[in-house]
N, C-alpha and C. Protein backbone atom coordinates (compact mmCIF):
# COMPACT_ATOMS: atom_id res chain seq x y z
N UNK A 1 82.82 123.41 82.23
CA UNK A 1 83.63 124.55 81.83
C UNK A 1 84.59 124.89 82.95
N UNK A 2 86.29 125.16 82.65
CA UNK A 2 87.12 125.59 83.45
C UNK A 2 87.18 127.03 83.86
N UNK A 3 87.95 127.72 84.38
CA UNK A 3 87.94 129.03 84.95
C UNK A 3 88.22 129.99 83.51
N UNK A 4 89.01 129.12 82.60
CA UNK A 4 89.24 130.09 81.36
C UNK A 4 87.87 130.22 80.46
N UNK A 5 87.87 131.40 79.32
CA UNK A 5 86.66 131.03 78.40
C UNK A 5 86.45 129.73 77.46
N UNK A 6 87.79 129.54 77.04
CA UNK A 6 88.09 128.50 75.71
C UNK A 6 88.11 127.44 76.98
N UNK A 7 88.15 127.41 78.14
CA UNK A 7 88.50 125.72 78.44
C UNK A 7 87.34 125.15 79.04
N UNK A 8 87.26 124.06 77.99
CA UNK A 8 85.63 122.90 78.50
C UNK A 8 85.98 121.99 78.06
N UNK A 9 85.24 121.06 78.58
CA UNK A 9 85.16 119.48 78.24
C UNK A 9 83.86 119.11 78.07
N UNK A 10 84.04 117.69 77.55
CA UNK A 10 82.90 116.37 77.27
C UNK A 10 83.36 115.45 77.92
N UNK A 11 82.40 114.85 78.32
CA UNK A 11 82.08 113.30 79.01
C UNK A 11 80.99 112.72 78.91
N UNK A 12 80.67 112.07 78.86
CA UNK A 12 79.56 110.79 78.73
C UNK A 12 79.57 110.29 80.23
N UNK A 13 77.93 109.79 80.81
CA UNK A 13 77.72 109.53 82.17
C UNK A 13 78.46 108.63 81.68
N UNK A 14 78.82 107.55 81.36
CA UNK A 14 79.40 106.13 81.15
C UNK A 14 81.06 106.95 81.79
N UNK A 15 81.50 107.42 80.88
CA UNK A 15 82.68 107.70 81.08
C UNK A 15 83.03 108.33 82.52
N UNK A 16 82.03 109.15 83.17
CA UNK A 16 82.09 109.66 84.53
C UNK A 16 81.92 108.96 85.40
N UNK A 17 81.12 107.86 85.30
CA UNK A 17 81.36 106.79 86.00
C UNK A 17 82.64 105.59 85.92
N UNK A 18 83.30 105.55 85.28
CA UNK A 18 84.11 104.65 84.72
C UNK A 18 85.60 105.32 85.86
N UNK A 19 85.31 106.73 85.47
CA UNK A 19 86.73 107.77 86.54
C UNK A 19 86.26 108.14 87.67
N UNK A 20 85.04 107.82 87.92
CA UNK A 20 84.42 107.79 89.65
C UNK A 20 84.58 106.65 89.82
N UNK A 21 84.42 105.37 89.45
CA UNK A 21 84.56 104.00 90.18
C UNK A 21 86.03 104.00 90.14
N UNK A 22 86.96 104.08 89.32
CA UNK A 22 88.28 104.01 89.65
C UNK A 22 88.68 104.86 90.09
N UNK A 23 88.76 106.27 90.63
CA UNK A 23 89.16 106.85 91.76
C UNK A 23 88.85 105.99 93.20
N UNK A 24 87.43 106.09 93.44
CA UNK A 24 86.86 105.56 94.30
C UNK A 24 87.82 103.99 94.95
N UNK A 25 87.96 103.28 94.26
CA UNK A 25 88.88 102.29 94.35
C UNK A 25 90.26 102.54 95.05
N UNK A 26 90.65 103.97 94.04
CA UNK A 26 92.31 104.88 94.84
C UNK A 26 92.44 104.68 96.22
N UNK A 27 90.49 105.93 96.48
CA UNK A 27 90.76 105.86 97.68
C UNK A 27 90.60 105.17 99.03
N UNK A 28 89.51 104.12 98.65
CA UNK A 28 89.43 102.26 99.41
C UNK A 28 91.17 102.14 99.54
N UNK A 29 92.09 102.27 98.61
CA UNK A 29 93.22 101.52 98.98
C UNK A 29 94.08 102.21 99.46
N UNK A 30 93.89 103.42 99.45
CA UNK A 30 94.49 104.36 100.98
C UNK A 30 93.90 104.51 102.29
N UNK A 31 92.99 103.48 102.21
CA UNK A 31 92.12 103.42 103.64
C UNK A 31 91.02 104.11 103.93
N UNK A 32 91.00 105.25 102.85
CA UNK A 32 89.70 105.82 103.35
C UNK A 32 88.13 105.23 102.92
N UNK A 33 87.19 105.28 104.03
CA UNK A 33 86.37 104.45 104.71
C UNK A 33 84.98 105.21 105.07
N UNK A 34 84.28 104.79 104.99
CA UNK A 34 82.52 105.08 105.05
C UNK A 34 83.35 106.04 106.36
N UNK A 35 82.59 107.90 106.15
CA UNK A 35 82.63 108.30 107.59
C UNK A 35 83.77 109.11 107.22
N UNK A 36 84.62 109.02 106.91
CA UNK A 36 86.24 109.47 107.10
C UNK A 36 85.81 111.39 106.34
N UNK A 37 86.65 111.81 106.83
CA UNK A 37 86.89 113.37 105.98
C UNK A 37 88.25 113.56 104.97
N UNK A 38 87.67 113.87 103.82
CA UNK A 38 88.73 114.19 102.84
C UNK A 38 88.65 115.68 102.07
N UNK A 39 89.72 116.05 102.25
CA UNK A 39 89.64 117.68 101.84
C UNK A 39 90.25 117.68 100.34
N UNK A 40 89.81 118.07 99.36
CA UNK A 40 90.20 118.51 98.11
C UNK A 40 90.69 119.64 97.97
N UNK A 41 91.80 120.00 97.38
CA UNK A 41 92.93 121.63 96.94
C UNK A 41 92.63 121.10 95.69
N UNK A 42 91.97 121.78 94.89
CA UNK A 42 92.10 121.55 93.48
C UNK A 42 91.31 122.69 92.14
N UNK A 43 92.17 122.63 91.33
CA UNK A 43 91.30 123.75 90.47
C UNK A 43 90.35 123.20 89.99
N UNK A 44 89.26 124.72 89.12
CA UNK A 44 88.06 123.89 88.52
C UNK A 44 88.60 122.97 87.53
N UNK A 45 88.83 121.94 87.36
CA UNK A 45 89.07 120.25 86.11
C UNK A 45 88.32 119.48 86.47
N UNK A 46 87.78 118.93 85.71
CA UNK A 46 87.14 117.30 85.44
C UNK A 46 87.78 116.47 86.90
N UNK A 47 88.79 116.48 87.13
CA UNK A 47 89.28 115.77 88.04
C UNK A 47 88.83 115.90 89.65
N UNK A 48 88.29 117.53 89.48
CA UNK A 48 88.02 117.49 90.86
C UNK A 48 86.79 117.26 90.86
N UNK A 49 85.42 117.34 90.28
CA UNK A 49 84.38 116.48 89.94
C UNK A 49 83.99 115.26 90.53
N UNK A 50 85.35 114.46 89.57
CA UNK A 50 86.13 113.01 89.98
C UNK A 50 85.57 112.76 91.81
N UNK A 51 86.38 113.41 91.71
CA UNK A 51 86.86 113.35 93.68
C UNK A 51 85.95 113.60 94.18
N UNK A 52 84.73 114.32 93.96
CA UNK A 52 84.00 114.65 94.57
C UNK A 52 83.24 113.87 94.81
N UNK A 53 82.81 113.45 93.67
CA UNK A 53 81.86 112.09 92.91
C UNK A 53 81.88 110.44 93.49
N UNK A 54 83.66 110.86 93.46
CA UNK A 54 84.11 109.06 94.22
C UNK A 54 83.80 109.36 96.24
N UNK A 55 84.58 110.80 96.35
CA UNK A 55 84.13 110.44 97.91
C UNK A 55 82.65 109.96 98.79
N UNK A 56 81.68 110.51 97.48
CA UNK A 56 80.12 110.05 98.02
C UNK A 56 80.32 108.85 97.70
N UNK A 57 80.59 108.34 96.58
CA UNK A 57 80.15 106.79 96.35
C UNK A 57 80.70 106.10 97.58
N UNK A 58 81.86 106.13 98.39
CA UNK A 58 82.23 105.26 99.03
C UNK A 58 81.39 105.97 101.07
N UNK A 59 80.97 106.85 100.82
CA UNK A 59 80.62 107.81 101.67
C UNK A 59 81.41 108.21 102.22
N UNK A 60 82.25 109.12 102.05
CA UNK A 60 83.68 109.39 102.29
C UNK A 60 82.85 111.40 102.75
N UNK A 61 82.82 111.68 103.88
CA UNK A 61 82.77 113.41 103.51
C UNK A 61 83.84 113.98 102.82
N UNK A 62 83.41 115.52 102.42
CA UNK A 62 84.78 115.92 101.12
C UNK A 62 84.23 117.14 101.88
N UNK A 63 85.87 118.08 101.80
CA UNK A 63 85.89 119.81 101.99
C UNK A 63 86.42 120.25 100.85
N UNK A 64 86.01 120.78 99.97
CA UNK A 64 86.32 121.45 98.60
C UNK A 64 87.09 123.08 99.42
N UNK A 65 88.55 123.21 99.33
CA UNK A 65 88.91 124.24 99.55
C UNK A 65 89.33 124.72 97.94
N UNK A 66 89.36 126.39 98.10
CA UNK A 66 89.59 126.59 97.14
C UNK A 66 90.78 126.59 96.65
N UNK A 67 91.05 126.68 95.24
CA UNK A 67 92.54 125.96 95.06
C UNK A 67 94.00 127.67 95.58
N UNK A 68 93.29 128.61 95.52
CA UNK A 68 94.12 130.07 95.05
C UNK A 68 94.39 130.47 96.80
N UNK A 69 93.74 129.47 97.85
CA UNK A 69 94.05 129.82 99.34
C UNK A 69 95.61 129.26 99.90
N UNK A 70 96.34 130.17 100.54
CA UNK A 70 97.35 129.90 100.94
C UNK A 70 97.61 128.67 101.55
N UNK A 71 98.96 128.29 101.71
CA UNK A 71 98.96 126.67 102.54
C UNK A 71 98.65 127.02 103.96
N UNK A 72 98.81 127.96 104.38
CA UNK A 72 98.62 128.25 106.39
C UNK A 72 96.94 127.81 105.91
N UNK A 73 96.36 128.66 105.13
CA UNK A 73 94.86 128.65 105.55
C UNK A 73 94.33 127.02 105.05
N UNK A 74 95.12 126.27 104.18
CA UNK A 74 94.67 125.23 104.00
C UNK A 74 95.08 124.11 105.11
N UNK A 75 96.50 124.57 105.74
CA UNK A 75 96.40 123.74 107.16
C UNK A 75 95.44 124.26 108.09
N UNK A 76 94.60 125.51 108.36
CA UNK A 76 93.68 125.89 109.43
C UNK A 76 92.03 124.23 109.10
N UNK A 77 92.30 124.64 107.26
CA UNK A 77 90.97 123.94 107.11
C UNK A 77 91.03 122.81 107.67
N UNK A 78 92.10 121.62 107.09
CA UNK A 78 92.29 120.56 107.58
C UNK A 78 92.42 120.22 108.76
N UNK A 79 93.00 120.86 109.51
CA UNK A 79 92.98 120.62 110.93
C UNK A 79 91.71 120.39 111.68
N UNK A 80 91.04 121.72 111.25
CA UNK A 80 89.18 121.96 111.55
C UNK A 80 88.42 121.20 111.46
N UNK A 81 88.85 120.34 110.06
CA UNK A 81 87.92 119.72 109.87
C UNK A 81 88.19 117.90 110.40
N UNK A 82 89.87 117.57 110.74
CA UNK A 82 89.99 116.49 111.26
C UNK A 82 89.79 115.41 109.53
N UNK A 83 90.57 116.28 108.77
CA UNK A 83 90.42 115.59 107.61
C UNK A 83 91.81 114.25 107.43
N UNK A 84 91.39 112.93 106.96
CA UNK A 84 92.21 111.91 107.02
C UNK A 84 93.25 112.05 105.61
N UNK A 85 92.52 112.42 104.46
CA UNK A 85 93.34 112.80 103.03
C UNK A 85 93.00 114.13 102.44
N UNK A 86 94.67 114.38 101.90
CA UNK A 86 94.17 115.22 101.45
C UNK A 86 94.23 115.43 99.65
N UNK A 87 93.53 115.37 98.88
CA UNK A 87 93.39 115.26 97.07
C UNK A 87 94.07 116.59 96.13
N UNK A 88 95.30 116.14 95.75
CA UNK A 88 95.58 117.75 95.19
C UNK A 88 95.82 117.59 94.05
């Protein structure tokens, strides 16, 4: 379920896996690598799930900022955290 009342989705594990292995792949081919930090800006969607989902598979750490925080405070996070990508 999204932040609205009416907005939800379906998926099938098959299918969540199918958009976690091909993200996951995305981010192998931007270099990111067992170890690395990746920060997510993203609203509640299926997509950020995604991201979340693919950065473990490849062991990638993830910082879930929230999506409604200003850009200064989202450069404080990234910086902090020495994050290599960032998922928006």
């Amino acid at each position: 379920e999204g932040n609205e009342p009416g907005d939800s989705a379906k998926i099938t594990y098959s299918e969540l896996l199918h958009k976690v292995c091909q993200f996951a792949n995305v981010l192998r081919s931007q270099g990111v690598k067992k170890g690395d930090r990746v920060s997510i800006y993203m609203p509640m969607i299926l997509e950020l799930v995604v991201a979340m989902l693919a950065c473990a598979r490849i062991g990638a750490l993830h910082s879930v900022v929230f999506a409604g925080f200003s850009a200064d405070s989202l450069c404080e996070r990234i910086l902090s955290c020495g994050c290599s990508l960032l998922i928006t």
